[in-house]
PDB file of N, CA and C in Angstrom:
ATOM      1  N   UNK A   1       0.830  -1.213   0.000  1.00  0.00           N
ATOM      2  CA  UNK A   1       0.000   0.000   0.000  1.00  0.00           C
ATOM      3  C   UNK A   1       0.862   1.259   0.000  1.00  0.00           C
ATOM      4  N   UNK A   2       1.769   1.709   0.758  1.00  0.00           N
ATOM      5  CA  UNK A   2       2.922   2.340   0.965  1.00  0.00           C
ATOM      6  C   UNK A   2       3.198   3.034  -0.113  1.00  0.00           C
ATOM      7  N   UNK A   3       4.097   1.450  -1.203  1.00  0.00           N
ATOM      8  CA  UNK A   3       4.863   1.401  -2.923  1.00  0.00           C
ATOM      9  C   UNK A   3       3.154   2.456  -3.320  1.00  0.00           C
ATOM     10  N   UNK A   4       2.662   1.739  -3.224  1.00  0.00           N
ATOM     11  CA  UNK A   4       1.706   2.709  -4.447  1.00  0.00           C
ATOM     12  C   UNK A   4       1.094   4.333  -3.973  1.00  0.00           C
ATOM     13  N   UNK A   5       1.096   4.443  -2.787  1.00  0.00           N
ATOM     14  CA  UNK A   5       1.320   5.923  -2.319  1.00  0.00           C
ATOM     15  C   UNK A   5       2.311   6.440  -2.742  1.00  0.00           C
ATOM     16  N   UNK A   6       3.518   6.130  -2.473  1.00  0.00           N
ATOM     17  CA  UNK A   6       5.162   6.752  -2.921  1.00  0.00           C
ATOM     18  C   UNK A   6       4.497   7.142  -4.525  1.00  0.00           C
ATOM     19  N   UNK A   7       4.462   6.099  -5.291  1.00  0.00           N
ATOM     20  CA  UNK A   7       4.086   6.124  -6.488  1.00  0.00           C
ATOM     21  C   UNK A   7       3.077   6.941  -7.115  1.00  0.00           C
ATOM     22  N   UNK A   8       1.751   7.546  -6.260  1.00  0.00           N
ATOM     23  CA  UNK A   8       0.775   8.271  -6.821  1.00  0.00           C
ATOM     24  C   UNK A   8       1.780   9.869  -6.230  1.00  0.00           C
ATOM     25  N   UNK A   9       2.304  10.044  -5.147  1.00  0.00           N
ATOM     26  CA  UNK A   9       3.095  10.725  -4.788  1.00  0.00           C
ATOM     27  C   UNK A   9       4.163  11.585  -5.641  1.00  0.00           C
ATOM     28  N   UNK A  10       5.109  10.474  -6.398  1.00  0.00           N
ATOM     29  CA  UNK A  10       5.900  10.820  -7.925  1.00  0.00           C
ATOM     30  C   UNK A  10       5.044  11.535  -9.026  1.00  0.00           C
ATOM     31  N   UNK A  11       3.887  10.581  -9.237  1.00  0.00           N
ATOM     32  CA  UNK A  11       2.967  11.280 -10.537  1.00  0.00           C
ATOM     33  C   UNK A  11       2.494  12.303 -10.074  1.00  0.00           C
ATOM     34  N   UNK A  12       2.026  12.798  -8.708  1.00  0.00           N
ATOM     35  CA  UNK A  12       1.403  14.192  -8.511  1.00  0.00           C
ATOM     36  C   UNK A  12       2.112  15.038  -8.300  1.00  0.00           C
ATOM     37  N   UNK A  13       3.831  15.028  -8.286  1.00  0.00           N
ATOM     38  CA  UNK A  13       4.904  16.164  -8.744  1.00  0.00           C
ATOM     39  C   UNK A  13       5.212  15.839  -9.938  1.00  0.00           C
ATOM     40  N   UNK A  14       4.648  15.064 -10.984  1.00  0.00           N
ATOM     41  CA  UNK A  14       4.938  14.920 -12.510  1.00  0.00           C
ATOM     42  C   UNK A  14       4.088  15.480 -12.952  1.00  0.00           C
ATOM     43  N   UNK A  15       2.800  15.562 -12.171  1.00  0.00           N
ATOM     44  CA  UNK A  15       1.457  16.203 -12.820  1.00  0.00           C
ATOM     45  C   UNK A  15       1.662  17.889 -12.631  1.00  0.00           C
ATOM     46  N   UNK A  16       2.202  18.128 -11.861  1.00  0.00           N
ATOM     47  CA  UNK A  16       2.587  19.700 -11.368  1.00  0.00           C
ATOM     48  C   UNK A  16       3.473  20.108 -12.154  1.00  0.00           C
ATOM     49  N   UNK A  17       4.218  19.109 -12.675  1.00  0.00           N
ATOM     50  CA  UNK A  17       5.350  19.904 -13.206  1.00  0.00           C
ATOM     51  C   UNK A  17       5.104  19.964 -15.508  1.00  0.00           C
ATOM     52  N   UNK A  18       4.265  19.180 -15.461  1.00  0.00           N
ATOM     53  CA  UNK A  18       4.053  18.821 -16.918  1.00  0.00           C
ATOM     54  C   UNK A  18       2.556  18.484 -16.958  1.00  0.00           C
ATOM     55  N   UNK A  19       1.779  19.200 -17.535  1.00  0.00           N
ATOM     56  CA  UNK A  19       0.401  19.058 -17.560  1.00  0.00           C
ATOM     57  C   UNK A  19       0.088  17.971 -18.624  1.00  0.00           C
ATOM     58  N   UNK A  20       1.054  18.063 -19.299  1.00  0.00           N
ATOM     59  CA  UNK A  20       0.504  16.758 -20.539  1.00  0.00           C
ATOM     60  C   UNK A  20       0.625  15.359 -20.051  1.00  0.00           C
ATOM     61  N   UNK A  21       1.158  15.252 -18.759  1.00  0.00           N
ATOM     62  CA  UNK A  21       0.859  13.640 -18.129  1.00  0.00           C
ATOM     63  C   UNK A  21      -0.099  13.422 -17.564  1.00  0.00           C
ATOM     64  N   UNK A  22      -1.500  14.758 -17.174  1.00  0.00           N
ATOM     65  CA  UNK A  22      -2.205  14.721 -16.648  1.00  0.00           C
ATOM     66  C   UNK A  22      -3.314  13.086 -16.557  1.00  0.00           C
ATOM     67  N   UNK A  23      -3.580  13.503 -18.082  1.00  0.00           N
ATOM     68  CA  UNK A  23      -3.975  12.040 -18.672  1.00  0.00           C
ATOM     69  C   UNK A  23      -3.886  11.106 -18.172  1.00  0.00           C
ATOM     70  N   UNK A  24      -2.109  10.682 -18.506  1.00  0.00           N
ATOM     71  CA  UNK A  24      -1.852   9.736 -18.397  1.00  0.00           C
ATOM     72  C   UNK A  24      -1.884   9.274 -16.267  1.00  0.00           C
ATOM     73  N   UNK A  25      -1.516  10.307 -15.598  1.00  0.00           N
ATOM     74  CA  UNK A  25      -1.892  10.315 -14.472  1.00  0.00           C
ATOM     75  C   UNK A  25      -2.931   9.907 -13.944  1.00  0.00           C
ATOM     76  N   UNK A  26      -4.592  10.346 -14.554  1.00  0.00           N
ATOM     77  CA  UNK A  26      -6.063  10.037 -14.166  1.00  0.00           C
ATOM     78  C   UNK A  26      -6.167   8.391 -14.716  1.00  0.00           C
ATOM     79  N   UNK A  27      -5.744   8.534 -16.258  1.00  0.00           N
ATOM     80  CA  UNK A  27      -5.603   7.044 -16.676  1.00  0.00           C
ATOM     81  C   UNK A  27      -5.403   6.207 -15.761  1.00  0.00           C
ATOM     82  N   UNK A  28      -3.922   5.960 -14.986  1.00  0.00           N
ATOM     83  CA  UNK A  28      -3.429   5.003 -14.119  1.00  0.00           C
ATOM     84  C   UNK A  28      -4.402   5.618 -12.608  1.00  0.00           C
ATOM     85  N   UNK A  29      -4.915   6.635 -12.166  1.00  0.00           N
ATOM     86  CA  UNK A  29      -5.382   6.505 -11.020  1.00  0.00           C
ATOM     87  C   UNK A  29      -6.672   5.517 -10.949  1.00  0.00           C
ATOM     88  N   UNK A  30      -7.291   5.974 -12.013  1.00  0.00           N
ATOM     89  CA  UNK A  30      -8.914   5.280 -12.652  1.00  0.00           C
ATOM     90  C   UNK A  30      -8.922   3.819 -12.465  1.00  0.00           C
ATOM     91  N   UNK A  31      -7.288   3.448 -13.299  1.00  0.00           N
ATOM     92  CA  UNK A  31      -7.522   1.616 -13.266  1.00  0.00           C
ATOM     93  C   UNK A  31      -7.372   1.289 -12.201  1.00  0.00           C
ATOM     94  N   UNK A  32      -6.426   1.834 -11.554  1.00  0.00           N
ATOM     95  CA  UNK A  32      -5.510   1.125  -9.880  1.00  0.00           C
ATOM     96  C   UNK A  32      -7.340   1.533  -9.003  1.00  0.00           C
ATOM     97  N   UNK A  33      -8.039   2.623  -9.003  1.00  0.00           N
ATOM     98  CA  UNK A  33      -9.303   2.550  -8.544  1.00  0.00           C
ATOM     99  C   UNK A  33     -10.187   0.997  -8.786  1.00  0.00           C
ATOM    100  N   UNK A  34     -10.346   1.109 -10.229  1.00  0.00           N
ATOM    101  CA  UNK A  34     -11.110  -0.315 -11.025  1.00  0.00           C
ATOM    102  C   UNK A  34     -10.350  -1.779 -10.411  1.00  0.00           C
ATOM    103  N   UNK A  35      -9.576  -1.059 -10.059  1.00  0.00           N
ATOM    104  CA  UNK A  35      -8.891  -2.871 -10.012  1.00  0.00           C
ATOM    105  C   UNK A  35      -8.940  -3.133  -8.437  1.00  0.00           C
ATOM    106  N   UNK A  36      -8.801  -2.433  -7.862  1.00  0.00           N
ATOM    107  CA  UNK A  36      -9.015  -2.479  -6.848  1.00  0.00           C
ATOM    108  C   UNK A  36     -10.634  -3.091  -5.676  1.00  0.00           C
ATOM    109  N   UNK A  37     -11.265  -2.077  -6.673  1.00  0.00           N
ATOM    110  CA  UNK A  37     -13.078  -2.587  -6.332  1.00  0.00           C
ATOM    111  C   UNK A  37     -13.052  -3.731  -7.272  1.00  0.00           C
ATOM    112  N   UNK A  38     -12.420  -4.160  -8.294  1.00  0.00           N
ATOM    113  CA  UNK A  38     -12.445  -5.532  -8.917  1.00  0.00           C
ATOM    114  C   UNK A  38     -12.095  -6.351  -7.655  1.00  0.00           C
ATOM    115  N   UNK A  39     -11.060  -6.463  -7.016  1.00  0.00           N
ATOM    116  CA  UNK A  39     -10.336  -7.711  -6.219  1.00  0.00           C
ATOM    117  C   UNK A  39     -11.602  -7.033  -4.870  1.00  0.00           C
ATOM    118  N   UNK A  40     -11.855  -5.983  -4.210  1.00  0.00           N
ATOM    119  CA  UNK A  40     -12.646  -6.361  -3.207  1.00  0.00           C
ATOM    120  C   UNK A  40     -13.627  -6.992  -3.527  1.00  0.00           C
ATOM    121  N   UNK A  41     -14.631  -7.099  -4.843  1.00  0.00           N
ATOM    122  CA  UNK A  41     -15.622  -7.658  -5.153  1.00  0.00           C
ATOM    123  C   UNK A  41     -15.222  -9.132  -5.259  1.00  0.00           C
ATOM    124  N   UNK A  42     -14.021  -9.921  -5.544  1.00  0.00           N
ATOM    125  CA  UNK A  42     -13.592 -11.164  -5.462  1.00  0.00           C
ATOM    126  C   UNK A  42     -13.625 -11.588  -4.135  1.00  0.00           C
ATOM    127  N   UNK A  43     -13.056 -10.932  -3.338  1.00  0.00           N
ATOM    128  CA  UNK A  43     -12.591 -11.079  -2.111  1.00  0.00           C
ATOM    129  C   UNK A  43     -14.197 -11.203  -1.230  1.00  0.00           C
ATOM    130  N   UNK A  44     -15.198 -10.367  -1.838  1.00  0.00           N
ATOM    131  CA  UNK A  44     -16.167 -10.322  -0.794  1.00  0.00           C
ATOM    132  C   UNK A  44     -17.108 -11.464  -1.380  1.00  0.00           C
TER     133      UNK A  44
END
């Protein structure tokens, strides 16, 4: 859980610093969201 804080952490001073990763930033927040309520819905 940590690794992927550090990690949304990096992209939101990549997102500050270059708006054209924005995208690609929401992109990867959206799936790691989706995938996430994917495996709790397995799990439950």
């Amino acid at each position: 859980q940590s690794k992927v804080t550090r990690k949304i952490k990096v992209f939101e001073k990549l997102v500050k610093e270059d708006t054209s990763s924005q995208f690609f930033f929401l992109t990867l927040y959206c799936e790691h969201n989706c995938f996430n309520r994917f495996i709790s819905q397995l799990s439950g």
